[in-house]
Protein backbone atom coordinates (compact mmCIF):
# COMPACT_ATOMS: atom_id res chain seq x y z
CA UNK A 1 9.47 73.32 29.66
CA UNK A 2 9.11 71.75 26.14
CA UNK A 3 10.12 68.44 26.12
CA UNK A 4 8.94 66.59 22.56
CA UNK A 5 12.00 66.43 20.56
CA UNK A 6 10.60 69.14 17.76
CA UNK A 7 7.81 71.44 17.64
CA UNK A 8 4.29 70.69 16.35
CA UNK A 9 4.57 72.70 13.34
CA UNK A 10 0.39 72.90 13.84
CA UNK A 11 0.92 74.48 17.08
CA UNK A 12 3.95 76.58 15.80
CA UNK A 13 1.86 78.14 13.28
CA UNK A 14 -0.99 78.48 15.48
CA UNK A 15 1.09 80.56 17.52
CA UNK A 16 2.84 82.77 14.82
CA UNK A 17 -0.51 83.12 12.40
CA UNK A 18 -1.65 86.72 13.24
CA UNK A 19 2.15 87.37 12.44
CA UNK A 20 2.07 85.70 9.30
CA UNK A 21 -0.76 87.34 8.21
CA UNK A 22 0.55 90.57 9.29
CA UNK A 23 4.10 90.32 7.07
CA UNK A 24 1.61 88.87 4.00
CA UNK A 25 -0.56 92.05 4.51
CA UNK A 26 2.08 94.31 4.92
CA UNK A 27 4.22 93.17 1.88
CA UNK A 28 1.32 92.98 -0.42
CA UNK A 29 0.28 96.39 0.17
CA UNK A 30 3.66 97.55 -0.72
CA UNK A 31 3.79 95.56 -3.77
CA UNK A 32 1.04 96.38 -4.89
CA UNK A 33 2.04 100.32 -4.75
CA UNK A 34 5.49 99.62 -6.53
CA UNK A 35 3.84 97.52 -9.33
CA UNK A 36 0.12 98.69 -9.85
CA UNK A 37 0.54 102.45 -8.92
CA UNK A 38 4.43 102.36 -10.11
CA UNK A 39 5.51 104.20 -7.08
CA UNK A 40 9.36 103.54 -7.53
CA UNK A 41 10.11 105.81 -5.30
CA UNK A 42 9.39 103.09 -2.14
CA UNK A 43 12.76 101.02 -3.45
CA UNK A 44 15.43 101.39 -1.47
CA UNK A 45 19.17 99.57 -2.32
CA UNK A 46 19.12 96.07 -0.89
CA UNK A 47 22.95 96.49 0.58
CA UNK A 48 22.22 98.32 3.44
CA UNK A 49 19.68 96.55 4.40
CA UNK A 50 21.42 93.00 4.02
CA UNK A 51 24.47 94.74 6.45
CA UNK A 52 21.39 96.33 8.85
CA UNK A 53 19.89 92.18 8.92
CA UNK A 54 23.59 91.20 10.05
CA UNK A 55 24.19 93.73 12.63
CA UNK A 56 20.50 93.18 14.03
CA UNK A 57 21.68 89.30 13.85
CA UNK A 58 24.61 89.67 16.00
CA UNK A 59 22.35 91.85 18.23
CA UNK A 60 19.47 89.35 18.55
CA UNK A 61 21.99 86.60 19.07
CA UNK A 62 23.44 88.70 21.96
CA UNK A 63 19.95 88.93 23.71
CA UNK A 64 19.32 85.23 23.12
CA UNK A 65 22.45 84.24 24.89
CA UNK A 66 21.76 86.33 27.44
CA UNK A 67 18.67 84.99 28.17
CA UNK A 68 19.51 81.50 28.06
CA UNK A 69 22.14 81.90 30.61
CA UNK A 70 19.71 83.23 32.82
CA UNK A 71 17.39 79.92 32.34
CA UNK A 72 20.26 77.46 32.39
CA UNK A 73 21.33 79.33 35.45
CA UNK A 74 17.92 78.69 37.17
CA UNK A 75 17.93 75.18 36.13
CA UNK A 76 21.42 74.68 38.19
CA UNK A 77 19.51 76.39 41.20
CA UNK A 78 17.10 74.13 41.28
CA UNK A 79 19.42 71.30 40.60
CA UNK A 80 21.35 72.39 43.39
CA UNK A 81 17.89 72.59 45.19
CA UNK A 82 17.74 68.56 44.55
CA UNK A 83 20.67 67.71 45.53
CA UNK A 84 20.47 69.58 48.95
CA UNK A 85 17.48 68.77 49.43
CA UNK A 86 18.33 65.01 49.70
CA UNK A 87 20.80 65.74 51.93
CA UNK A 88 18.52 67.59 54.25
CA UNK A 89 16.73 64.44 54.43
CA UNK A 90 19.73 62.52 54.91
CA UNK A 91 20.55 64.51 57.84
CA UNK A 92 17.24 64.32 59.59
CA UNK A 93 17.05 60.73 59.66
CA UNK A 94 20.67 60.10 60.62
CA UNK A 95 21.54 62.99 63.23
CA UNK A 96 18.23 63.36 65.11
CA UNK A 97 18.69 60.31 67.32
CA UNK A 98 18.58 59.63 70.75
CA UNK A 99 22.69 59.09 71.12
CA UNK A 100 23.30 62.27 72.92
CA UNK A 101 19.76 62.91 74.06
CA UNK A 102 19.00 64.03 78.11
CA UNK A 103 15.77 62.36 77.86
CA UNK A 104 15.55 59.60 75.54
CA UNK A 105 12.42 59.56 73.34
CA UNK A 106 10.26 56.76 71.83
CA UNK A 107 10.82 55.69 67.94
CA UNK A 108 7.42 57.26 67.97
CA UNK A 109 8.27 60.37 69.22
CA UNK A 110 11.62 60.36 66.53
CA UNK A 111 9.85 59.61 63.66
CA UNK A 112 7.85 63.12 64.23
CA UNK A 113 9.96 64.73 64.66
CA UNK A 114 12.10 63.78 61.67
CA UNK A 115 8.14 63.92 59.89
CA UNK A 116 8.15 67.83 61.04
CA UNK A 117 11.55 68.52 59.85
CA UNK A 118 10.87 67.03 56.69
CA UNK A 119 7.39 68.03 55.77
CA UNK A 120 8.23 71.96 56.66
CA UNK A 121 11.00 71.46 53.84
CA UNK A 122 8.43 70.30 51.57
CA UNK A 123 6.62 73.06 52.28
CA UNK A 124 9.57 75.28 51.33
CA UNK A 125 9.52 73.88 48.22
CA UNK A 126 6.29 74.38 47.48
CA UNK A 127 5.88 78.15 48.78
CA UNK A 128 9.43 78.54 46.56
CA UNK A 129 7.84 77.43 43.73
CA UNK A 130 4.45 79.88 44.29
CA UNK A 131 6.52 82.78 45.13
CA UNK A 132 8.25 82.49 41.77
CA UNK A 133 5.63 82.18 39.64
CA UNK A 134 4.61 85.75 40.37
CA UNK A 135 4.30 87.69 37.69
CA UNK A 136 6.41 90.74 37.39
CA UNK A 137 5.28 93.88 35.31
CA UNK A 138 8.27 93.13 32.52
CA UNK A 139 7.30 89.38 32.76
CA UNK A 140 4.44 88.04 29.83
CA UNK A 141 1.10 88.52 31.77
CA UNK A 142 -2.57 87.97 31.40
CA UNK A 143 -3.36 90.35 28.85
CA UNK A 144 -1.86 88.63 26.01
CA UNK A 145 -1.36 85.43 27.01
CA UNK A 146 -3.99 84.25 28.83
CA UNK A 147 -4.86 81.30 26.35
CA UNK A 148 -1.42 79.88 27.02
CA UNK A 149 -1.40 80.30 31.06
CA UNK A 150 -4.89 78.52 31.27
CA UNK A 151 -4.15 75.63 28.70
CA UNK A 152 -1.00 75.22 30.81
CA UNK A 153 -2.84 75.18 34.01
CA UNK A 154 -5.52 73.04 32.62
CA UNK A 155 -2.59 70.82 32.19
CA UNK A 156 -1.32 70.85 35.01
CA UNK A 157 -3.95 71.97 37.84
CA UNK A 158 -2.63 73.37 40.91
CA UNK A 159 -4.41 73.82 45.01
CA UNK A 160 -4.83 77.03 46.64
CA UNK A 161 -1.83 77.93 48.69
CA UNK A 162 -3.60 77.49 51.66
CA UNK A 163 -4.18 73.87 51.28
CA UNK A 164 -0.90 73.61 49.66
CA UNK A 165 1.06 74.18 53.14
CA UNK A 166 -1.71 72.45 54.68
CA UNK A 167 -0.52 69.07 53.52
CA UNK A 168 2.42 69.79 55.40
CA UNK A 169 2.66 72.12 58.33
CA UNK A 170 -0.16 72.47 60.97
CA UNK A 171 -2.02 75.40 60.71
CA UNK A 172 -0.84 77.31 63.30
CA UNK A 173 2.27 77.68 61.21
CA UNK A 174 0.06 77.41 57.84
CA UNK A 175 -1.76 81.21 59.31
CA UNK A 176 1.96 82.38 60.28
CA UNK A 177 3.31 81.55 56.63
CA UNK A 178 0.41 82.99 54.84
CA UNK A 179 0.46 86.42 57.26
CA UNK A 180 4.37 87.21 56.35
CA UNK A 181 5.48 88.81 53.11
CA UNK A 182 8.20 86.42 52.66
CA UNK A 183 6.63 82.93 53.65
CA UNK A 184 9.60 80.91 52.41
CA UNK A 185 12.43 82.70 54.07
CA UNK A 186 10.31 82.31 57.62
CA UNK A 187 10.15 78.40 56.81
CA UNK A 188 13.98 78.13 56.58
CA UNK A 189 13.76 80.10 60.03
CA UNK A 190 11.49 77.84 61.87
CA UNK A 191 13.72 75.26 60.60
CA UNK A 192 16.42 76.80 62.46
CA UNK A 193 14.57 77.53 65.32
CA UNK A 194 13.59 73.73 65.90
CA UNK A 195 17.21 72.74 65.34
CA UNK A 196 18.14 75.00 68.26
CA UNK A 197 15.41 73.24 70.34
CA UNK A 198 17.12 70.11 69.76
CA UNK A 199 20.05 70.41 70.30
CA UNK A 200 18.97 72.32 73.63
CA UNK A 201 17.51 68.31 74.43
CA UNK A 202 20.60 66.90 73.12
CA UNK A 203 18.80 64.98 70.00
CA UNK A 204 21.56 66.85 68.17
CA UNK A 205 25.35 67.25 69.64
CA UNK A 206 26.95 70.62 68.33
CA UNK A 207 28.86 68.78 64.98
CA UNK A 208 25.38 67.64 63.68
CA UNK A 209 24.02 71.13 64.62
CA UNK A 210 27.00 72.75 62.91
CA UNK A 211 26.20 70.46 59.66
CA UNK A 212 22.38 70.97 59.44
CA UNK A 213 22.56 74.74 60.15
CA UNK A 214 25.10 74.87 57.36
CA UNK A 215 22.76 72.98 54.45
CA UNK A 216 19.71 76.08 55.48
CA UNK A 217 22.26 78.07 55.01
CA UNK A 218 22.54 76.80 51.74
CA UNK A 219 18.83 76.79 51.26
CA UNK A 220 18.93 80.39 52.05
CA UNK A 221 21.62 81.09 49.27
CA UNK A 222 19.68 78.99 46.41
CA UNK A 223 16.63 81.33 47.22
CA UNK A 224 18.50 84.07 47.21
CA UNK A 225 20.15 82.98 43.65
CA UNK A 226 16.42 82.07 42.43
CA UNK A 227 15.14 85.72 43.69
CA UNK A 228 18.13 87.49 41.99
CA UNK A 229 16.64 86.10 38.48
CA UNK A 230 13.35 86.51 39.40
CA UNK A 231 13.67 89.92 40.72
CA UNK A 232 16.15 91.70 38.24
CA UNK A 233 15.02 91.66 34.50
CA UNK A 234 17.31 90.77 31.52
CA UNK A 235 18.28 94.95 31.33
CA UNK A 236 15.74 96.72 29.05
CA UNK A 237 17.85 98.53 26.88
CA UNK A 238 18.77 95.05 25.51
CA UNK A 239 15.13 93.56 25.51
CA UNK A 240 13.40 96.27 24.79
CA UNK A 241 15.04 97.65 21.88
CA UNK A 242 15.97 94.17 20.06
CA UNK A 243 12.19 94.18 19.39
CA UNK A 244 12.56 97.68 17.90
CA UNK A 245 15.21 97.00 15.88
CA UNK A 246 13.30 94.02 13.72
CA UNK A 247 10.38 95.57 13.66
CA UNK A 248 12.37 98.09 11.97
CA UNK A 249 14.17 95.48 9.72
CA UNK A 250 10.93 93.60 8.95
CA UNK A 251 9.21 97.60 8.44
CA UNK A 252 12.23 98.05 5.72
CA UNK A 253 12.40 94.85 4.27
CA UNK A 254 9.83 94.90 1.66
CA UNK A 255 11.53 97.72 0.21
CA UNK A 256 14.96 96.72 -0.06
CA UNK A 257 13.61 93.41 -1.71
CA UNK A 258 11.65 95.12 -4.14
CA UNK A 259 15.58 96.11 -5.41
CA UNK A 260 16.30 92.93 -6.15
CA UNK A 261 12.63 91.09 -7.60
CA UNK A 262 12.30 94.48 -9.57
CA UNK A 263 15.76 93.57 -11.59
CA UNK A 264 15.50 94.74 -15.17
CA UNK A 265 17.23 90.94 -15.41
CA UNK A 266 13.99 89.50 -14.21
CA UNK A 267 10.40 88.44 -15.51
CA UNK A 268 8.07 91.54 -14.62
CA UNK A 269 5.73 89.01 -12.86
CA UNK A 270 8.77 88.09 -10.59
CA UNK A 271 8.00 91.22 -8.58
CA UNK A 272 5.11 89.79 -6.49
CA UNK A 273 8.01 87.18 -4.87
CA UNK A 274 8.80 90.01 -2.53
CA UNK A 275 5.79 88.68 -0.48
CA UNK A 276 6.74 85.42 0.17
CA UNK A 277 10.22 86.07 0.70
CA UNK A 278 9.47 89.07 3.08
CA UNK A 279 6.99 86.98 4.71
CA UNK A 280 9.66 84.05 5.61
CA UNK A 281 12.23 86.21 6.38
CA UNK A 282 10.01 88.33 8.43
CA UNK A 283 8.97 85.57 10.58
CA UNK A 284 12.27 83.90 11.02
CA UNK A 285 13.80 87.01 12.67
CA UNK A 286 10.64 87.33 14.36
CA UNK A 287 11.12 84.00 15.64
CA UNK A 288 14.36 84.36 16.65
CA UNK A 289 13.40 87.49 18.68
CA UNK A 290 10.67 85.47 20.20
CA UNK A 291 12.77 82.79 21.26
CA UNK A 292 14.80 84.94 23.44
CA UNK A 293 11.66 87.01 24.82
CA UNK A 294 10.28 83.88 26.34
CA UNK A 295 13.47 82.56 27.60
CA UNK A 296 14.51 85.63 29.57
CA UNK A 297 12.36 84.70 32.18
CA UNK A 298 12.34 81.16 33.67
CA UNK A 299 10.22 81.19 36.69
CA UNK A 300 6.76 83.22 35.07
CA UNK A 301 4.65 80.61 34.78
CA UNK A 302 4.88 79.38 30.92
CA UNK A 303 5.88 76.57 28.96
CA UNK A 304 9.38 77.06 28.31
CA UNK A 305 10.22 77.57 31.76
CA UNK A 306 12.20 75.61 34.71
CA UNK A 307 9.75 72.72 35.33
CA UNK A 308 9.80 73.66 39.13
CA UNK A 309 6.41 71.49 39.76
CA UNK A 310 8.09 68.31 38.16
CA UNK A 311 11.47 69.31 40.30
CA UNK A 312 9.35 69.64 43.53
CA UNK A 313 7.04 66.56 43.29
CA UNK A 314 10.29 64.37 42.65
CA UNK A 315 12.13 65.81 45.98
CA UNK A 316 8.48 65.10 48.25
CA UNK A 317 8.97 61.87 46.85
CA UNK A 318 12.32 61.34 47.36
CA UNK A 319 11.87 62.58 51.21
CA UNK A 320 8.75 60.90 51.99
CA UNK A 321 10.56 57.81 51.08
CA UNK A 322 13.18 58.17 53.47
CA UNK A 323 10.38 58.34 56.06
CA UNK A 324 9.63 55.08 54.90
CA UNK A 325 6.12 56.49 53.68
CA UNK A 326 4.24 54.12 50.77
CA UNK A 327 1.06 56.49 50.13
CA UNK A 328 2.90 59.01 47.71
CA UNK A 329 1.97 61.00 44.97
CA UNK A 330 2.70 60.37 41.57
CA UNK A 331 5.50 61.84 39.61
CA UNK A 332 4.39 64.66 37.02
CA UNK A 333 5.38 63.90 33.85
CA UNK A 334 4.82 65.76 30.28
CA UNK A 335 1.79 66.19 28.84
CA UNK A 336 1.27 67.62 25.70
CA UNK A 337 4.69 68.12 25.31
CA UNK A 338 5.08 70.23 27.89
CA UNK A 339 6.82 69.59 31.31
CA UNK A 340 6.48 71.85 34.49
């Protein structure tokens, strides 16, 4: 997620050059036809083409809302994720006593067990967060933009997944994670499982049972919710052919400007201004394209997505505080401008 209050119009154009030089290119060639080889035939009356730019306006604004809702939609997930997540914590501390227990245990023996129920949740978290950041075929990959991935994950290094759970389950259930296709939805399980021990010992009576089975059911909802994005696509009849359609605008414009620089009205030299103006114009609907392609998704991995490393840093915190732990990590803050 982008964080810095505007751009860094360096890095902006960095990004959008080969564009740039594209629409420059393009336009001069045609130029250069209509006024050097005097092929008038390439005009083309600028009023269609100014009521083709506002249709393909309202159509690009329709994909760009669309996509946003799906990332503002994640961003309540994982809000939601926060919250619930506190709670969970809440819960362990306060309901896993000894009030109602057959055998009462030490403090010892309370604290890890409250450690257990805790840590595997951060461990949810975590495997969440990896599962999401698979990338899907209709998701930006490797291919073009690997530059981007690796300065982000220069950024913001990450450890293997094995020594990810490590830091919080013990490896028998570390192997049993990493062996199932679905490591996150087995966590929430276990959970469940060990609640059902518990309350078998009577740490738990059935209310507080009742309760904490209720917030994994929860968990298992926000997954869900957090899958559903990840797993169905903005459709591709809508982000598919939005590209088409500028690149058919931007293909077209040149002509229809040549129209209006090649006015009778006009200095002859006045011609050649169809290349910046098809340049800017060019790159602002290419822009605004853009800005909807790489919003669609919000859990692949990029800069403008969720910032589900941030989110799931500040819950561990957040819990391991409640165990009264001191040795924590630090918060992850932007860097770069860029938060994740």
């Amino acid at each position: 997620m982008y964080v810095d209050r505007v751009f860094d119009p360096i890095n902006l154009f960095k990004f959008s050059l080969k564009k740039i030089l594209f629409f420059v290119i393009y336009s001069s060639i045609i130029t250069s036809l209509y006024y050097v080889f005097e092929y008038e035939w390439l005009k083309i009356p600028w009023v269609p083409l100014t009521l083709l730019g506002i249709a393909l306006a309202f159509y690009v604004g329709f994909k760009n809302n669309s996509a946003y809702d799906r990332t503002w939609e994640a961003r309540k997930i994982w809000g939601g994720i926060v919250n619930s997540s506190r709670s969970w914590g809440s819960m362990v501390s306060g309901f896993v006593t000894n009030e109602f227990a057959k055998e009462k245990l030490s403090e010892e023996e309370l604290r890890a067990i409250h450690r257990r129920l805790i840590y595997r949740h951060i461990a949810w978290l975590y495997r969440l967060k990896r599962q999401l950041r698979t990338v899907k075929s209709w998701e930006h990959d490797r291919k073009y933009n690997n530059n981007y991935r690796d300065y982000i994950e220069e950024l913001f290094p990450t450890e293997d997944p094995e020594t990810e759970l490590k830091n919080f389950l013990a490896d028998e259930e570390v192997q049993r994670i990493l062996n199932v296709k679905n490591g996150c939805t087995q966590l929430i399980h276990m959970q469940s499982e060990d609640l059902k021990v518990l309350k078998s010992k009577g740490l738990i009576d059935d209310f507080r049972h009742m309760e904490m089975q209720s917030l994994l059911t929860e968990f298992y909802t926000l997954q869900g919710k957090c899958e559903r994005i990840k797993n169905f696509p903005l459709p591709r009849q809508y982000a598919s052919l939005s590209i088409y359609f500028v690149y058919i605008f931007i293909f077209l414009l040149p002509l229809g400007l040549l129209s209006a620089f090649a006015d009778a009205r006009l200095p002859e030299y006045m011609v050649w201004g169809v290349i910046p103006f098809t340049t800017l114009l060019g790159w602002i609907f290419w822009m605004m394209e853009g800005a909807g392609d790489y919003t669609e998704n919000p859990f692949e991995g990029l800069a403008f997505d969720v910032p589900m490393t941030s989110l799931t840093r500040t819950i561990e915190i957040d819990m391991r505080e409640m165990l009264g732990e001191t040795d924590l990590p630090e918060a992850i803050g932007p860097k770069d401008g860029f938060l994740v």
